[in-house]
C-alpha atoms as a PDB file:
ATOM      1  CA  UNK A   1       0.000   0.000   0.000  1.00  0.00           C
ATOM      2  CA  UNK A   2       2.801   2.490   0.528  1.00  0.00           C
ATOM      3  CA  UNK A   3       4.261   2.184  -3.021  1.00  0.00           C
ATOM      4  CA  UNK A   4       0.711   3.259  -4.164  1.00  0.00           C
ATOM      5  CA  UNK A   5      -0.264   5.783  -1.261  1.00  0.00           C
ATOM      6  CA  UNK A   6       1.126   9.058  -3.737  1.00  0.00           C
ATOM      7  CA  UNK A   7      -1.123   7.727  -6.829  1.00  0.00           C
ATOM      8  CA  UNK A   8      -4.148   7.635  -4.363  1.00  0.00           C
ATOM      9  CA  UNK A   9      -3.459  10.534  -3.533  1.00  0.00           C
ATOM     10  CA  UNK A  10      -3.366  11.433  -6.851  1.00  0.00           C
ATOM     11  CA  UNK A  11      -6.485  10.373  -7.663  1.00  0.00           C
ATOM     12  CA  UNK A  12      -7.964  12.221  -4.965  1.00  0.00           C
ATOM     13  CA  UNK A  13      -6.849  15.359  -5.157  1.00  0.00           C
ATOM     14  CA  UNK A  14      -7.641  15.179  -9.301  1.00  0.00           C
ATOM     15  CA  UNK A  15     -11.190  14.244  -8.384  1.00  0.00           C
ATOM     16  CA  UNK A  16     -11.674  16.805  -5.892  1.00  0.00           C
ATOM     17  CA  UNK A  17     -10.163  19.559  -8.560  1.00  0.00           C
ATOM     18  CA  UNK A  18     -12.414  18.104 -10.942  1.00  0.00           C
ATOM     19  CA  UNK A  19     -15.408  17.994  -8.857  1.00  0.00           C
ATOM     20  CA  UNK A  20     -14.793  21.906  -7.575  1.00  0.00           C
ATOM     21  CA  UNK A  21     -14.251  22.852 -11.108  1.00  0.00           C
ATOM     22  CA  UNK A  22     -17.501  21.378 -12.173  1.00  0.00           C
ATOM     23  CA  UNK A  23     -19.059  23.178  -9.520  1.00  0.00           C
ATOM     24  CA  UNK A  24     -17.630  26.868 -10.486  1.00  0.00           C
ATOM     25  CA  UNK A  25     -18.963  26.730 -13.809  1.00  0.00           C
ATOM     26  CA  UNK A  26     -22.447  25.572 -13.230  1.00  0.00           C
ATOM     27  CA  UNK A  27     -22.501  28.533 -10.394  1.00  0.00           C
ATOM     28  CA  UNK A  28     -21.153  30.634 -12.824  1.00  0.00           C
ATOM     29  CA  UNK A  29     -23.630  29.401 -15.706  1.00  0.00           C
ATOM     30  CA  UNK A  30     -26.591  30.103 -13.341  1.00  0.00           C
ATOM     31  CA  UNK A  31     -25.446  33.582 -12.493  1.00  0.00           C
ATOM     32  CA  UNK A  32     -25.084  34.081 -16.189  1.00  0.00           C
ATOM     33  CA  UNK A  33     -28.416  32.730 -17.053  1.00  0.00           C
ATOM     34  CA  UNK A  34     -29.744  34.931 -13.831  1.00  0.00           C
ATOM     35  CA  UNK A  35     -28.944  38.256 -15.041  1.00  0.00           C
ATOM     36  CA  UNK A  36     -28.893  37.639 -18.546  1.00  0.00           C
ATOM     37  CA  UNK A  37     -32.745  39.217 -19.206  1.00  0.00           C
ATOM     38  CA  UNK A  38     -33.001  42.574 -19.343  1.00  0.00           C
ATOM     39  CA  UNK A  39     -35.427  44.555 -17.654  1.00  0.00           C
ATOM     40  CA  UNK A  40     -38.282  46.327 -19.564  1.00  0.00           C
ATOM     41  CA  UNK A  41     -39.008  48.470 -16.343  1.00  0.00           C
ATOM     42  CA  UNK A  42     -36.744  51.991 -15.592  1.00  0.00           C
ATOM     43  CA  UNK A  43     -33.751  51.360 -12.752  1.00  0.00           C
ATOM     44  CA  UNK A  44     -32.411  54.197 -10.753  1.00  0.00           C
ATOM     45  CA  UNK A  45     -28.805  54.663 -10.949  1.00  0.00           C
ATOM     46  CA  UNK A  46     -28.206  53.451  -7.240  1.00  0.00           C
ATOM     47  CA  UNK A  47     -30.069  50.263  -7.987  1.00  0.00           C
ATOM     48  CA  UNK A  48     -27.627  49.278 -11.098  1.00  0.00           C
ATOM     49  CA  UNK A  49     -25.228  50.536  -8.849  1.00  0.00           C
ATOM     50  CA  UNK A  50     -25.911  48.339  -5.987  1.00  0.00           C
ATOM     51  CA  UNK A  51     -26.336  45.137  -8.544  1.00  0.00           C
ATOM     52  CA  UNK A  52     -23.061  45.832 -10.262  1.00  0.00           C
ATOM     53  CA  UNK A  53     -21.460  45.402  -6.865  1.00  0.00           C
ATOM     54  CA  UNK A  54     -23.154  42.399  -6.008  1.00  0.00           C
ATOM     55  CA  UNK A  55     -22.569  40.840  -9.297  1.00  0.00           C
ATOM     56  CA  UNK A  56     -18.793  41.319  -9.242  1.00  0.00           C
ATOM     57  CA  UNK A  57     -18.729  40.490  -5.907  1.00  0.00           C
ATOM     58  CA  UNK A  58     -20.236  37.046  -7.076  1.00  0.00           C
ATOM     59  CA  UNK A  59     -17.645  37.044 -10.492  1.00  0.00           C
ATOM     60  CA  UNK A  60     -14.467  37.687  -7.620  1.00  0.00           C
ATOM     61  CA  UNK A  61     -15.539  34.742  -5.377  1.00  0.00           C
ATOM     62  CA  UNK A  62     -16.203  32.511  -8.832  1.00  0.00           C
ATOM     63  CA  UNK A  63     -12.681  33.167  -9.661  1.00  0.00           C
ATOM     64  CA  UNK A  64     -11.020  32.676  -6.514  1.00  0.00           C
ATOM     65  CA  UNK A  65     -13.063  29.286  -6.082  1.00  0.00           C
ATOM     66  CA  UNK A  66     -11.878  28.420  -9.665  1.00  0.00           C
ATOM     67  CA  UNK A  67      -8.630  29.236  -9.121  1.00  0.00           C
ATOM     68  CA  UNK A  68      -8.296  26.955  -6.180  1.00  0.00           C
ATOM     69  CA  UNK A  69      -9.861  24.402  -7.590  1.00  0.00           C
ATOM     70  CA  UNK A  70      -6.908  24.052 -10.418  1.00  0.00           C
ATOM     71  CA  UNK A  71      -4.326  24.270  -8.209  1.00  0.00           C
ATOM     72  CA  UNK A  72      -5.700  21.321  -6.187  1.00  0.00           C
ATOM     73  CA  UNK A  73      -6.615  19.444  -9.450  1.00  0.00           C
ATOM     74  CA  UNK A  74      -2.719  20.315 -10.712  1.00  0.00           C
ATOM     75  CA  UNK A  75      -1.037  18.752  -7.261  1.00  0.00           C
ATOM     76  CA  UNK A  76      -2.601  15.819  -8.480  1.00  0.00           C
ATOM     77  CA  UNK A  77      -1.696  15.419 -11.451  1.00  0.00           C
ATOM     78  CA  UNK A  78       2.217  16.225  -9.874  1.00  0.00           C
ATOM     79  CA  UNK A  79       1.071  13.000  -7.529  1.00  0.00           C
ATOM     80  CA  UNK A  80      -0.157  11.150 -10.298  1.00  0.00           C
ATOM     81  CA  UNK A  81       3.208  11.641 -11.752  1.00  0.00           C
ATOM     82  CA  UNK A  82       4.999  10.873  -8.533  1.00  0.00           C
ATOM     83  CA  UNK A  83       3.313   7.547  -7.860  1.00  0.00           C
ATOM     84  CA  UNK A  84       3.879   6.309 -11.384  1.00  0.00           C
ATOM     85  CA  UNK A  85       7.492   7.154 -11.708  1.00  0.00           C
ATOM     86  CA  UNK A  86       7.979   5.311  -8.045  1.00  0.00           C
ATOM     87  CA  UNK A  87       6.011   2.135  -9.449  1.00  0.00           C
ATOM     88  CA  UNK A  88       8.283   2.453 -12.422  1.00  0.00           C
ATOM     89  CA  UNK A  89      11.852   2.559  -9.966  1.00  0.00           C
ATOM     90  CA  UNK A  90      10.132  -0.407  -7.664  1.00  0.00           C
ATOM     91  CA  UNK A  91       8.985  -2.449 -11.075  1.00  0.00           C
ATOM     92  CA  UNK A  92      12.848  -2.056 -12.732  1.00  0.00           C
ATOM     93  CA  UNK A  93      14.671  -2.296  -9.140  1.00  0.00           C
ATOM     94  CA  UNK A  94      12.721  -5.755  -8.031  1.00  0.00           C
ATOM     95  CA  UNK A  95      15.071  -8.758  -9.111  1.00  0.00           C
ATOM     96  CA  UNK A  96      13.549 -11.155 -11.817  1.00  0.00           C
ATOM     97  CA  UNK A  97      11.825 -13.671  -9.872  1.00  0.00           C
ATOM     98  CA  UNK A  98      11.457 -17.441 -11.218  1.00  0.00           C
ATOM     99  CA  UNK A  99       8.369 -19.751 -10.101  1.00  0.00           C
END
């Protein structure tokens, strides 16, 4: 188990980066379906005001969510490529074994 404890991590950490990522972009998608009508009725300025804030407000967290989210799913890819260059070392430095 300890020759394959990096490529579970790994696998992991990918998933999680994966699943996160997933996640972003259908938050994002409904934001962007959300606020994509446009109003027949007249806004005040401090209304458009107020909803610019809170919309990139919403686009800041997005990104910061997003950008966490690849740096998890890139340390595991680095594991992935840990634990198969260790398998590699064990499979080449094990001694030929003859049943």
């Amino acid at each position: 188990m300890s020759k394959d404890r990096e490529w579970l991590i790994g696998l992991t950490l990918t998933c999680v980066g994966v699943i996160l990522l997933l996640f972003v972009f259908y938050l994002g998608y409904r934001e962007f379906v959300k606020y994509s009508y446009i109003p027949t009725q007249p806004t005040d300025f401090t209304h458009i005001l107020s909803m610019l804030f809170y919309v990139s407000m919403e686009v800041i967290l997005l990104a910061v969510m997003c950008w966490v989210a690849s740096i998890i799913l890139a340390r595991g890819l680095d594991f992935f490529r840990i634990g198969r260059s260790t398998r590699r070392e064990i499979k080449e430095g094990e001694p030929v074994q003859n049943s």
